[in-house]
C-alpha atoms as a PDB file:
ATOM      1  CA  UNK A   1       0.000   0.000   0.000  1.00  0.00           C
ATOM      2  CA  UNK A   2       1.160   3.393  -0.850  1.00  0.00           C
ATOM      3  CA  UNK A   3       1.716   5.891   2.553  1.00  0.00           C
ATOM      4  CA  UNK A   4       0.299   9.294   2.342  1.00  0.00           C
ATOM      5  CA  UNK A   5       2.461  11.448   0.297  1.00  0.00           C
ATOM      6  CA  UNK A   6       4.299   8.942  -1.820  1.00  0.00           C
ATOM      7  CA  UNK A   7       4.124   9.419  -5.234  1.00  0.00           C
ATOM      8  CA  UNK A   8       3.819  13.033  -4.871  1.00  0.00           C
ATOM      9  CA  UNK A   9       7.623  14.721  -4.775  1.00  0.00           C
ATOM     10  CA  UNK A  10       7.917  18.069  -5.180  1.00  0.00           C
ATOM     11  CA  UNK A  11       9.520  18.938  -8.712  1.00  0.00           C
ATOM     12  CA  UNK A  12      13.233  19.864  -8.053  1.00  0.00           C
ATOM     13  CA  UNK A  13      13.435  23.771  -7.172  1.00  0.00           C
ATOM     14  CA  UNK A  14      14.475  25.589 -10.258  1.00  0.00           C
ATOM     15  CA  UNK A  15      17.347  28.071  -9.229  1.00  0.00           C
ATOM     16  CA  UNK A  16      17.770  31.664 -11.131  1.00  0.00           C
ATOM     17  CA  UNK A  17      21.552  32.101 -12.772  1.00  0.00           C
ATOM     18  CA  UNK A  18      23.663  34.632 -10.930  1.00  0.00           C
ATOM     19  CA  UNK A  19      24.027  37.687 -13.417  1.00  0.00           C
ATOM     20  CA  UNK A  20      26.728  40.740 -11.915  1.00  0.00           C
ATOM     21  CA  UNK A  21      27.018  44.507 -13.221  1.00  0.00           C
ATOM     22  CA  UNK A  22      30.664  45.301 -13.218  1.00  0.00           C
ATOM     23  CA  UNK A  23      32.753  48.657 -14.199  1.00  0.00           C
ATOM     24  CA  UNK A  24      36.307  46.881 -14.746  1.00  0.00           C
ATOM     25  CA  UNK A  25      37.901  43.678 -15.604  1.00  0.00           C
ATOM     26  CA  UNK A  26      39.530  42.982 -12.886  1.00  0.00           C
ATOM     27  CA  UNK A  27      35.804  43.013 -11.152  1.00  0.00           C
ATOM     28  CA  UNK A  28      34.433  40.770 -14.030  1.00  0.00           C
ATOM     29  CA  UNK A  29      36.902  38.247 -13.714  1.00  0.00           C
ATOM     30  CA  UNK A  30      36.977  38.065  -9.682  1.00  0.00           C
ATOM     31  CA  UNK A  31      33.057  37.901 -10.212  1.00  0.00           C
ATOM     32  CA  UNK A  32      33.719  34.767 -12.649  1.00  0.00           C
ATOM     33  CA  UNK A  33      35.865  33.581 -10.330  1.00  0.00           C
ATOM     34  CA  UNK A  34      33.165  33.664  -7.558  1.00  0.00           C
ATOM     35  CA  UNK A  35      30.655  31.748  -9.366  1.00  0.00           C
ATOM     36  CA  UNK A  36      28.667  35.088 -11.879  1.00  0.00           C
ATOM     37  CA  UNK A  37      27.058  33.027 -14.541  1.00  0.00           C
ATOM     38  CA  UNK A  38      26.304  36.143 -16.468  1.00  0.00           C
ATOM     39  CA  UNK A  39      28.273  39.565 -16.694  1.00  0.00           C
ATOM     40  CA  UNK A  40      26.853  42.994 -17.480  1.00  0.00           C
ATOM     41  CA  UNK A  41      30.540  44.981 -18.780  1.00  0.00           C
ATOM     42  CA  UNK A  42      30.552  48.428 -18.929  1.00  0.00           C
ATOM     43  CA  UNK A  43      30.631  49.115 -22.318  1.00  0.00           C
ATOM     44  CA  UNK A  44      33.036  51.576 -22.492  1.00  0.00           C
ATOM     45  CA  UNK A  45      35.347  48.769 -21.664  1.00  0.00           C
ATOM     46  CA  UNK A  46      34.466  47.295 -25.159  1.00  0.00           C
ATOM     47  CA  UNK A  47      38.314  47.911 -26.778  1.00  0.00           C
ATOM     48  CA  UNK A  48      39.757  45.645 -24.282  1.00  0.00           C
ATOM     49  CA  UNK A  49      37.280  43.531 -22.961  1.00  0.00           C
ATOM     50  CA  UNK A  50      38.212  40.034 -25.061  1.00  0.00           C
ATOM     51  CA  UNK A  51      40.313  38.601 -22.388  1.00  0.00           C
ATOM     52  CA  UNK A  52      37.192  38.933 -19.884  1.00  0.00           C
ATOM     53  CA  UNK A  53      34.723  37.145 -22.326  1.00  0.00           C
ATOM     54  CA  UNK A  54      36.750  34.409 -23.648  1.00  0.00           C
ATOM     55  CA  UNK A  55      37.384  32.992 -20.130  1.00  0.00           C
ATOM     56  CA  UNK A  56      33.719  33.528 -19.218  1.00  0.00           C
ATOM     57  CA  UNK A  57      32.758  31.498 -22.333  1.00  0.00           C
ATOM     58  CA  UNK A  58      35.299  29.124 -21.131  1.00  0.00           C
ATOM     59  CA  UNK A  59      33.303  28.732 -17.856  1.00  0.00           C
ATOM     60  CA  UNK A  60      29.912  28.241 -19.629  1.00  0.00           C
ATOM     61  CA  UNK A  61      29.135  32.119 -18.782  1.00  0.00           C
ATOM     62  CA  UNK A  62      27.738  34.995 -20.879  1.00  0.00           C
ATOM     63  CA  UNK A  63      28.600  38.984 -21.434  1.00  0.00           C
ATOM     64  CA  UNK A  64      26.442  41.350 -22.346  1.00  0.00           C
ATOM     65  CA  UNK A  65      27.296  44.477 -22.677  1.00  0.00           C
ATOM     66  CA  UNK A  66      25.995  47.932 -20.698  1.00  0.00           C
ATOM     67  CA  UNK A  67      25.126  51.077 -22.055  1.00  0.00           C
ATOM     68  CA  UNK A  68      24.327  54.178 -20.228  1.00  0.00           C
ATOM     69  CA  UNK A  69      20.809  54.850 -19.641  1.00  0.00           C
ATOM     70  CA  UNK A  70      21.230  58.306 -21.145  1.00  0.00           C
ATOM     71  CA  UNK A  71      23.075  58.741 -24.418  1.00  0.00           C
ATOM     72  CA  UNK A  72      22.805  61.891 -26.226  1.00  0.00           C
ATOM     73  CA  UNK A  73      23.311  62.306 -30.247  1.00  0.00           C
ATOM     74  CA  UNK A  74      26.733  61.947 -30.267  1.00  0.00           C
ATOM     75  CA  UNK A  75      26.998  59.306 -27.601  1.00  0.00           C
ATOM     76  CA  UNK A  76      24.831  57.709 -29.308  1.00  0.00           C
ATOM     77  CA  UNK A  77      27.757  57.309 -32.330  1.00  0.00           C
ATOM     78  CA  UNK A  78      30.083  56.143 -29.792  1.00  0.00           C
ATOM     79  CA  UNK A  79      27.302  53.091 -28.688  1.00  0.00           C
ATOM     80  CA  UNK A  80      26.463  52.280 -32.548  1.00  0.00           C
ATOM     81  CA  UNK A  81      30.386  51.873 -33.173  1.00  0.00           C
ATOM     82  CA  UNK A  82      30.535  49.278 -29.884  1.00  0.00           C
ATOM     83  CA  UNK A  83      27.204  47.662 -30.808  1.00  0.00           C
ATOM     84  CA  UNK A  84      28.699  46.834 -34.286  1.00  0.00           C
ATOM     85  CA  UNK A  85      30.796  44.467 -32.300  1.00  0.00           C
ATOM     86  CA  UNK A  86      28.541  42.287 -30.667  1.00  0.00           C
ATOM     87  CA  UNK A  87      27.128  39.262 -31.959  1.00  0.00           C
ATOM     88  CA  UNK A  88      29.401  39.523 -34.963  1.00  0.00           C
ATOM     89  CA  UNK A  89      32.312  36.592 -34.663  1.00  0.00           C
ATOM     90  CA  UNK A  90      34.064  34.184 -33.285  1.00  0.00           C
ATOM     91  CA  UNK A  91      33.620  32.864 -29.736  1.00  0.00           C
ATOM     92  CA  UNK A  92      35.997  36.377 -28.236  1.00  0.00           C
ATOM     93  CA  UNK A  93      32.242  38.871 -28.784  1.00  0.00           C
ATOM     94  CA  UNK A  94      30.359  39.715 -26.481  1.00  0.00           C
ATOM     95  CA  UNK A  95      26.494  37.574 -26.067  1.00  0.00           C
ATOM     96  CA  UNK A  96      24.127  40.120 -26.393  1.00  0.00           C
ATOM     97  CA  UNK A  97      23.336  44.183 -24.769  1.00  0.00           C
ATOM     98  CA  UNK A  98      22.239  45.453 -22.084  1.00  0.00           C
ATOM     99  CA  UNK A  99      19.950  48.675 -22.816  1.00  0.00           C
ATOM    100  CA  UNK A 100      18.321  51.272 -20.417  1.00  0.00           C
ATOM    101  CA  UNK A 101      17.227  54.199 -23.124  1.00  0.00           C
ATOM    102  CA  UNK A 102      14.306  54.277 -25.349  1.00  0.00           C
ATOM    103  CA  UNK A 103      17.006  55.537 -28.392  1.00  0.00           C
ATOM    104  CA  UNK A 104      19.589  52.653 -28.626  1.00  0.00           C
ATOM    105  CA  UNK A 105      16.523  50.004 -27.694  1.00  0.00           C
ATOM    106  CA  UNK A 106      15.413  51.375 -31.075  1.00  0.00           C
ATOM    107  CA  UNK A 107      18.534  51.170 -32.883  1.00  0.00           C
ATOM    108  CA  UNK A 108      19.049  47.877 -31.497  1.00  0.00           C
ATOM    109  CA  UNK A 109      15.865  46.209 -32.501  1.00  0.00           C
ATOM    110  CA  UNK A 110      15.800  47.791 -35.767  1.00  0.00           C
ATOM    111  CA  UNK A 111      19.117  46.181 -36.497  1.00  0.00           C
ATOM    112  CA  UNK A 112      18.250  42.525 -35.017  1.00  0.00           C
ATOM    113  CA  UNK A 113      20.134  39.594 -34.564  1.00  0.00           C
ATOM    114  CA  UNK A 114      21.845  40.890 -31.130  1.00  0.00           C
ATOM    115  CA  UNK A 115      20.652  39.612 -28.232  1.00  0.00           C
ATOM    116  CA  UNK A 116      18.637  42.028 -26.188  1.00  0.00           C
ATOM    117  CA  UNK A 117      18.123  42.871 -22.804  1.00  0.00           C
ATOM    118  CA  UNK A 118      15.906  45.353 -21.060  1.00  0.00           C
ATOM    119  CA  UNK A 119      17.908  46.929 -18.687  1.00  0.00           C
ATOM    120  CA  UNK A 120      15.171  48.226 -15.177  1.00  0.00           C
ATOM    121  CA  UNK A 121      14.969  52.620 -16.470  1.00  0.00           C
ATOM    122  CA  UNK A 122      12.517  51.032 -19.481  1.00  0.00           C
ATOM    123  CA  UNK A 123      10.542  50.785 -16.522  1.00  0.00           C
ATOM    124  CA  UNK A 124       8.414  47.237 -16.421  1.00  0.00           C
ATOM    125  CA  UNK A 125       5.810  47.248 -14.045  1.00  0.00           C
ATOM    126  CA  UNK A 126       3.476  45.575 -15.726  1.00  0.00           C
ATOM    127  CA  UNK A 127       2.987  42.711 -18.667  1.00  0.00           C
ATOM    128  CA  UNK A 128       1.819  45.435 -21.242  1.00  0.00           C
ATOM    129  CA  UNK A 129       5.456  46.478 -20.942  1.00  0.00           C
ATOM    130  CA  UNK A 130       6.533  43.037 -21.481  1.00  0.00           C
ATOM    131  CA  UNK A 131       4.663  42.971 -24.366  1.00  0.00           C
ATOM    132  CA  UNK A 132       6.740  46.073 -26.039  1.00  0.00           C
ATOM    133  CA  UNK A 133       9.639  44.408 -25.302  1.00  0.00           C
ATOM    134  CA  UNK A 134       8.969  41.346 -26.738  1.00  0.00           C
ATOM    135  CA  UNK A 135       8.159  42.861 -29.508  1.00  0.00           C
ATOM    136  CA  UNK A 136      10.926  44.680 -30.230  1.00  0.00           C
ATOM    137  CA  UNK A 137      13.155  41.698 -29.875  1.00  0.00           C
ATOM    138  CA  UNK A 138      14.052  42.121 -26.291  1.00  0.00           C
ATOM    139  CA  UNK A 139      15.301  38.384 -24.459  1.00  0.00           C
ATOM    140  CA  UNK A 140      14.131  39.124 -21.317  1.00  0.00           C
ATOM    141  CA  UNK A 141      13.711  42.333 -18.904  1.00  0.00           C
ATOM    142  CA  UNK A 142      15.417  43.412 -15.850  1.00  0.00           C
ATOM    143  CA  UNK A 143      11.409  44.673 -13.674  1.00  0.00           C
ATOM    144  CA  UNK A 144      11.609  47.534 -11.727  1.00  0.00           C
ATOM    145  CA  UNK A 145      12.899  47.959  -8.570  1.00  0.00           C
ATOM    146  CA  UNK A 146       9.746  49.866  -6.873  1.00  0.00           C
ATOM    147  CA  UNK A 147       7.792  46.979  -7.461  1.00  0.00           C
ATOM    148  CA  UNK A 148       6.868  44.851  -4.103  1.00  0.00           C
ATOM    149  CA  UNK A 149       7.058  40.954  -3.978  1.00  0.00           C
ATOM    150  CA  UNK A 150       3.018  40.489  -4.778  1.00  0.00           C
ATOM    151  CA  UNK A 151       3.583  43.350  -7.690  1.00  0.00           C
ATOM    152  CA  UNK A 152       6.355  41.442  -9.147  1.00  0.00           C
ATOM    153  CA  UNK A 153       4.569  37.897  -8.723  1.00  0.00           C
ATOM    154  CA  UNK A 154       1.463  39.183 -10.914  1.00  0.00           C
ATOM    155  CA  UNK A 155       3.640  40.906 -13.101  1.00  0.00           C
ATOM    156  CA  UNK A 156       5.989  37.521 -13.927  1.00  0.00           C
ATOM    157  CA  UNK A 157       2.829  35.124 -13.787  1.00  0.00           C
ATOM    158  CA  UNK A 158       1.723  36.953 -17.147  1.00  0.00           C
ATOM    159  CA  UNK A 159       5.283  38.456 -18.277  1.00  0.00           C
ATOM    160  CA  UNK A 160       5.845  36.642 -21.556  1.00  0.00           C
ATOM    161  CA  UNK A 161       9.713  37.538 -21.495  1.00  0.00           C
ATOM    162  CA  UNK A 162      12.612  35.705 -19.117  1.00  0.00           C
ATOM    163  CA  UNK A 163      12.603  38.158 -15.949  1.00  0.00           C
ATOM    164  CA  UNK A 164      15.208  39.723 -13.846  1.00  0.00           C
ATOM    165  CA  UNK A 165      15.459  41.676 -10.165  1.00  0.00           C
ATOM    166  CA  UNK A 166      18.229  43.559  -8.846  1.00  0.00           C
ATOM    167  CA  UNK A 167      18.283  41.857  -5.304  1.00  0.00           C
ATOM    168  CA  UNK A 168      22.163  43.647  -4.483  1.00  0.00           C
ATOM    169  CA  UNK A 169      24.257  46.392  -4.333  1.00  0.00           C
ATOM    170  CA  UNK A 170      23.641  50.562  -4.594  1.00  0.00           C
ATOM    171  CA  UNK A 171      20.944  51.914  -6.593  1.00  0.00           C
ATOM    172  CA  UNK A 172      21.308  55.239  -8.340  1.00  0.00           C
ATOM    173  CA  UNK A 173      18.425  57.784  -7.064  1.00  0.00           C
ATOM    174  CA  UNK A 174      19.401  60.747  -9.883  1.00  0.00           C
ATOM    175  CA  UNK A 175      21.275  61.096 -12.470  1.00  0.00           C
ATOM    176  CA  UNK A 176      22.307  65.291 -13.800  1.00  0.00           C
ATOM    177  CA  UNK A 177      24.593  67.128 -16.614  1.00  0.00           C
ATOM    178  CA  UNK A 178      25.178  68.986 -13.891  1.00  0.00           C
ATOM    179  CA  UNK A 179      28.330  68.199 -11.997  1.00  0.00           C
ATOM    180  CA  UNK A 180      28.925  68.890  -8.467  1.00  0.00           C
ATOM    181  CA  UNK A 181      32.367  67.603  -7.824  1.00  0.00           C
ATOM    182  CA  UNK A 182      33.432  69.025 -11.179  1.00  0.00           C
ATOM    183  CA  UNK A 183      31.882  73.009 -10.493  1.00  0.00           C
ATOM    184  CA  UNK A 184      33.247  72.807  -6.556  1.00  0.00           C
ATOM    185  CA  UNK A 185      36.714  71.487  -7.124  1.00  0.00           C
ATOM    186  CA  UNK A 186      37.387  70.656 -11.103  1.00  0.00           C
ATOM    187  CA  UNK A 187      38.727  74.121 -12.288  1.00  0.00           C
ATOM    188  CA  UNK A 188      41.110  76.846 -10.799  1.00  0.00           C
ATOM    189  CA  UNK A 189      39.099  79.824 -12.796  1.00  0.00           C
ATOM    190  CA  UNK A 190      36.519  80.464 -15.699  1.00  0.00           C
ATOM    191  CA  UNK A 191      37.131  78.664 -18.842  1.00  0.00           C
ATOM    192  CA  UNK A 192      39.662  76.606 -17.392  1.00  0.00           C
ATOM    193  CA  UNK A 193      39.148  73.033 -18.395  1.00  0.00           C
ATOM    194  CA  UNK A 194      37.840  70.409 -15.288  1.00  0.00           C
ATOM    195  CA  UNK A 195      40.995  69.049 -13.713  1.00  0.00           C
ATOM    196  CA  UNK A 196      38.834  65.486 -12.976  1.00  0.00           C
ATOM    197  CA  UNK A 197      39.300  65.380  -9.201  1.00  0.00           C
ATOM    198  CA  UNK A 198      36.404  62.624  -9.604  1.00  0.00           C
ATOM    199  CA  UNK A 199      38.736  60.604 -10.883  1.00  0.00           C
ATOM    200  CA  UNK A 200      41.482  60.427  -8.060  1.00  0.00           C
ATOM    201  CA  UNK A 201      39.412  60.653  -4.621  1.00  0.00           C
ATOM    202  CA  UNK A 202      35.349  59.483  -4.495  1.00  0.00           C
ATOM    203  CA  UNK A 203      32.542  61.911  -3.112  1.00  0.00           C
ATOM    204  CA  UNK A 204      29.171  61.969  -1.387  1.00  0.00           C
ATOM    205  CA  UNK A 205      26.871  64.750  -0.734  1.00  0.00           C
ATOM    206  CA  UNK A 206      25.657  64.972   3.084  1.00  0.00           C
ATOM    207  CA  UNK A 207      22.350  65.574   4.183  1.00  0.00           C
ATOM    208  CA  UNK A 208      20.977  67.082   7.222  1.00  0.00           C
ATOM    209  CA  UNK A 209      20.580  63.926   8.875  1.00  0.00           C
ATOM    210  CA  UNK A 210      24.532  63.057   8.287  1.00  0.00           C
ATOM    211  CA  UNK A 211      23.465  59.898   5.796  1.00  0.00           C
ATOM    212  CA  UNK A 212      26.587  60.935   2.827  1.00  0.00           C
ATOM    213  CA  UNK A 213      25.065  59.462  -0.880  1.00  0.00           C
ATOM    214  CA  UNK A 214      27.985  58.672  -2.767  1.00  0.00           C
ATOM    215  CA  UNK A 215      28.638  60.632  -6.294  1.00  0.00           C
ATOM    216  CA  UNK A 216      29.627  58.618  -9.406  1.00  0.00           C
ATOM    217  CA  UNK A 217      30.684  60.395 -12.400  1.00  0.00           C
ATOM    218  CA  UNK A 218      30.640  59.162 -16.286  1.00  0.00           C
ATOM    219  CA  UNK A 219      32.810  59.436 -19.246  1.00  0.00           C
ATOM    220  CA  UNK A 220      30.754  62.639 -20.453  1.00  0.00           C
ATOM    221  CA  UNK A 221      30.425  64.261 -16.553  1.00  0.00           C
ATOM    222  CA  UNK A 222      27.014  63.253 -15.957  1.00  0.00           C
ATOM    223  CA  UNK A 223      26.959  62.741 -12.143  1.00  0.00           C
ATOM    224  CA  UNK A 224      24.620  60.004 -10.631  1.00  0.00           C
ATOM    225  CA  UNK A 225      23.950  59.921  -7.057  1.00  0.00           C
ATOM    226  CA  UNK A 226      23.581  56.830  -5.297  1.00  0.00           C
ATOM    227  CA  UNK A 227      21.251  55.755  -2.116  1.00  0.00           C
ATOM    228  CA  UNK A 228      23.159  55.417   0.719  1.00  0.00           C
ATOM    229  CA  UNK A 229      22.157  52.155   1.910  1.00  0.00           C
ATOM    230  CA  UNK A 230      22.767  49.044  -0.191  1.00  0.00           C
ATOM    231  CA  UNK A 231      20.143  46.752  -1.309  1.00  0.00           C
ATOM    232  CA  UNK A 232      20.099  43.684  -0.541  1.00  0.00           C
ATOM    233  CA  UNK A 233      17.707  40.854   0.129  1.00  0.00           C
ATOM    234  CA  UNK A 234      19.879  37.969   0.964  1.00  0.00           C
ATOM    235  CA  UNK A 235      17.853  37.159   3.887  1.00  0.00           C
ATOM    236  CA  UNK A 236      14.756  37.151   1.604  1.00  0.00           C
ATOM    237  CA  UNK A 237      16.100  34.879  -1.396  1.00  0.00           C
ATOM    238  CA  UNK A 238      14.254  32.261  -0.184  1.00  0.00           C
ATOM    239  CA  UNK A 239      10.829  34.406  -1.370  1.00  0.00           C
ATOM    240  CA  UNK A 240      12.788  35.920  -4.535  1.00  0.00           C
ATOM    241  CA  UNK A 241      13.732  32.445  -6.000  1.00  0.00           C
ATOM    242  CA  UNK A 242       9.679  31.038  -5.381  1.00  0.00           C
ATOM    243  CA  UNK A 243       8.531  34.246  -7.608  1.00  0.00           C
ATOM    244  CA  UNK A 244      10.207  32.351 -10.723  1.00  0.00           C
ATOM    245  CA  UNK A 245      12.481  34.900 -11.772  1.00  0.00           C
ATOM    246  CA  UNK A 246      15.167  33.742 -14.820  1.00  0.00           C
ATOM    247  CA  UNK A 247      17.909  35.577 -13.047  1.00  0.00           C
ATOM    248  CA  UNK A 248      19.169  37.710  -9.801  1.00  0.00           C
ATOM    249  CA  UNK A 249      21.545  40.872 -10.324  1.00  0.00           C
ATOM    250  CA  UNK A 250      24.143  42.488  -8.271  1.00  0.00           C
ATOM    251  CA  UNK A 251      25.217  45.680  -8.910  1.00  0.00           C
ATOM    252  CA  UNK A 252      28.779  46.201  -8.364  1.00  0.00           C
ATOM    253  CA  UNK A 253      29.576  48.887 -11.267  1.00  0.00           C
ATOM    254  CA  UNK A 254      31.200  51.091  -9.284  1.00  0.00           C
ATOM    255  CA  UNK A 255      33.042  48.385  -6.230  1.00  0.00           C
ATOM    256  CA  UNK A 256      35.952  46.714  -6.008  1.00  0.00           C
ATOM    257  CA  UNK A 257      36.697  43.310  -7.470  1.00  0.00           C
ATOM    258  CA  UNK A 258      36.738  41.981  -3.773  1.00  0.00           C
ATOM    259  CA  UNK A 259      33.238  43.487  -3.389  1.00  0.00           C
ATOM    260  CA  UNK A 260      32.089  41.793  -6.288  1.00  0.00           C
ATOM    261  CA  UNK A 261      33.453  38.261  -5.576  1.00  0.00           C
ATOM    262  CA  UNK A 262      32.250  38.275  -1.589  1.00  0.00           C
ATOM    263  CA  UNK A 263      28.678  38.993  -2.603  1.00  0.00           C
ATOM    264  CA  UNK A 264      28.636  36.717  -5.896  1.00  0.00           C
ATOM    265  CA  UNK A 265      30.071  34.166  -3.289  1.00  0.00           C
ATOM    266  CA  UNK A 266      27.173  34.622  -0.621  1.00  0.00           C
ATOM    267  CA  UNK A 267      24.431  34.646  -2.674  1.00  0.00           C
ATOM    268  CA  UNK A 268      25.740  31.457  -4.898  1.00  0.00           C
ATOM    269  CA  UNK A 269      25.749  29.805  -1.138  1.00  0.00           C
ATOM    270  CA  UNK A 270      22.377  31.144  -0.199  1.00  0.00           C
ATOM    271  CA  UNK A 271      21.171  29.952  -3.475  1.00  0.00           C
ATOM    272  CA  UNK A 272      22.121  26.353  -2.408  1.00  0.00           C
ATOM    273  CA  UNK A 273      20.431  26.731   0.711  1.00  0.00           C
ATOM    274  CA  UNK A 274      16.771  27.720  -0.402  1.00  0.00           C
ATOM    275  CA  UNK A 275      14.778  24.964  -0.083  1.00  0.00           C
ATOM    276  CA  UNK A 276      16.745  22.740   2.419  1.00  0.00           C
ATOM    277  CA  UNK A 277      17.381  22.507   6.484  1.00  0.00           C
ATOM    278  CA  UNK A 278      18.265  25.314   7.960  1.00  0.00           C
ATOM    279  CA  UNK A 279      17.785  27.696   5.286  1.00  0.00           C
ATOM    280  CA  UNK A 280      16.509  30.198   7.378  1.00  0.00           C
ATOM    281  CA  UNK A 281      19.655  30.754   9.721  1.00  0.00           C
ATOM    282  CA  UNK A 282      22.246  30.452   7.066  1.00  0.00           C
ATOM    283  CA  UNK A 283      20.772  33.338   4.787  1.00  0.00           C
ATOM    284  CA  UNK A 284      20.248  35.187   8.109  1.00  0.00           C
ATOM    285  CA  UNK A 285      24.223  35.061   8.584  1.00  0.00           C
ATOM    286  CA  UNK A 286      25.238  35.857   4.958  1.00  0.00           C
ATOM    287  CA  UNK A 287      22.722  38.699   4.865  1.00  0.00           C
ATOM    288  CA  UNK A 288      24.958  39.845   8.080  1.00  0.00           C
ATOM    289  CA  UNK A 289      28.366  39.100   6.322  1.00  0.00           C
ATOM    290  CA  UNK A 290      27.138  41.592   3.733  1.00  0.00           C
ATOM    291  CA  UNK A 291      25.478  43.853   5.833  1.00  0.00           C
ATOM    292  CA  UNK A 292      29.273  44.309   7.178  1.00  0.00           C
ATOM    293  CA  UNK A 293      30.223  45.505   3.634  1.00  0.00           C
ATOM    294  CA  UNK A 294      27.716  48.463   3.512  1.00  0.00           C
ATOM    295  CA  UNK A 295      29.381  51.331   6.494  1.00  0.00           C
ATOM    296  CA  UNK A 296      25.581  53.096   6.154  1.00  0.00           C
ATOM    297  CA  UNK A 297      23.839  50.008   6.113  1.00  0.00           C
ATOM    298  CA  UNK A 298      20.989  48.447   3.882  1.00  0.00           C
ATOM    299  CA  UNK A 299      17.978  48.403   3.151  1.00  0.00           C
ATOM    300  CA  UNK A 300      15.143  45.849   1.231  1.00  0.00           C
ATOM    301  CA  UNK A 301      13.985  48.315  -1.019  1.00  0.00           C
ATOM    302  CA  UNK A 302      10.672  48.217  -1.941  1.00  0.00           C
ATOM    303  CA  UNK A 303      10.420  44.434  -1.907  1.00  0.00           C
ATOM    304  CA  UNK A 304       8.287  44.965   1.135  1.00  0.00           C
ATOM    305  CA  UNK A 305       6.744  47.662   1.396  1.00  0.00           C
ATOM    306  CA  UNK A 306       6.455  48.982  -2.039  1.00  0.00           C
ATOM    307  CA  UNK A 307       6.444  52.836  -3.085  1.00  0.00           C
ATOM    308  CA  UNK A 308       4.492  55.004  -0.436  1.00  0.00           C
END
């Protein structure tokens, strides 16, 4: 006779691949290294990025490249000239792109035969937006970060595309032509070009409460300002991995290769852990091994609470 329950095994938990956003090779490969199964390379590392994807093809891993999520007419030159590379050759190009701006998600699709991925400024909230991207050729999408875990369940149930979340790392709150760092400290006098002082020390803008959000600055001086607490929802994977996402990203654009490897590291552990004994207490400690990484803390986002 057959007991209760026999017969009816769960179906083996299907696992999302590790993707990581990096701004250097050295990052890329320590992220490799630490287990990434897909890289997001700044693409203005494009003329000497072939070392970096030949050894992640070599390890079963893809690159696709990043573009800024603002590119203005003659940016927009530059990213046509780096596109022209991907997709095009031997085993040394890059997979596919990476694309946060309405103009070179245009450009892209028009061309075709590069594959495409919706980077989270194309904001997708919903399945409509899916839709567009399917559409226009796009593999899968990267959802918005202000959604909350029931917003992104609905939203993937009916998505029609591969989905991704940013579950790690610091999230950029604005982006501006105007440069801080650059008007304060880049030039001795008027019409004197910008000295770059970005480039040899990093910033942060205080606010009245003493939180500092760090200042990033592009090739073309836009400045981005980041949130001073890191995401991260480590201790929460458990609930990401059940919504049925295809992949989980960590941003680490703008961190150290050591950065990049410790949290690739953790979360390819706490990946292994979802679904078995003790799952509970050993995210809990590698949510506090990363929390140590982060001097003004983190946060969960809006996987929560959503936008109020």
């Amino acid at each position: 006779t057959q007991r209760p329950g026999e017969g009816r095994r769960k179906p083996p938990l299907e696992r999302p691949l590790l993707a990581v956003a990096v701004g250097s090779a050295r990052a890329a490969l320590a992220a490799l290294e630490a287990g990434a199964q897909r890289l997001y390379l700044d693409a203005g590392l494009a003329p000497w990025e072939q070392d970096v994807v030949e050894r992640a093809h070599r390890e079963g891993a893809e690159v696709f490249l990043a573009f800024p999520r603002i590119l203005h007419e003659d940016e927009l030159k530059w990213a046509l000239a780096v596109l022209a590379e991907v997709g095009n050759g031997p085993g040394e190009r890059p997979d596919g792109v990476l694309v946060g701006n309405w103009g070179l998600w245009r450009r892209v699709r028009d061309r075709g035969g590069v594959r495409l991925w919706w980077d989270w400024p194309l904001p997708v909230c919903n399945s409509l937006a899916g839709e567009v991207a399917a559409e226009g050729g796009a593999e899968g999408v990267t959802l918005s970060p202000e959604l909350r875990r029931e917003e992104l369940a609905a939203v993937l149930r009916r998505l029609g595309v591969k989905g991704e979340l940013v579950v790690h790392g610091p999230l950029p709150l604005m982006v501006s032509r105007h440069c801080a760092v650059g008007a304060l400290l880049g030039s001795e006098g008027r019409g004197k070009a910008c000295g770059a002082p970005c480039r040899r020390q990093r910033f942060g803008l205080r606010d009245r409460t003493g939180l500092v959000f760090p200042v990033e600055t592009d090739r073309w001086c836009r400045m981005e300002i980041f949130n001073p607490m890191e995401l991260c929802l480590l201790d929460r994977l458990g609930e990401v991995v059940a919504l049925g996402l295809h992949s989980l990203r960590i941003e680490a654009r703008h961190r150290a290769p050591e950065y990049a490897a410790q949290v690739v590291d953790a979360y390819r552990k706490g990946l292994a852990v979802v679904g078995g004994p003790g799952e509970e207490a050993a995210l809990a400690r590698l949510h506090h091994e990363l929390a140590e990484l982060a001097p003004q803390g983190v946060t969960r986002g809006h996987f929560l609470r959503g936008v109020e």
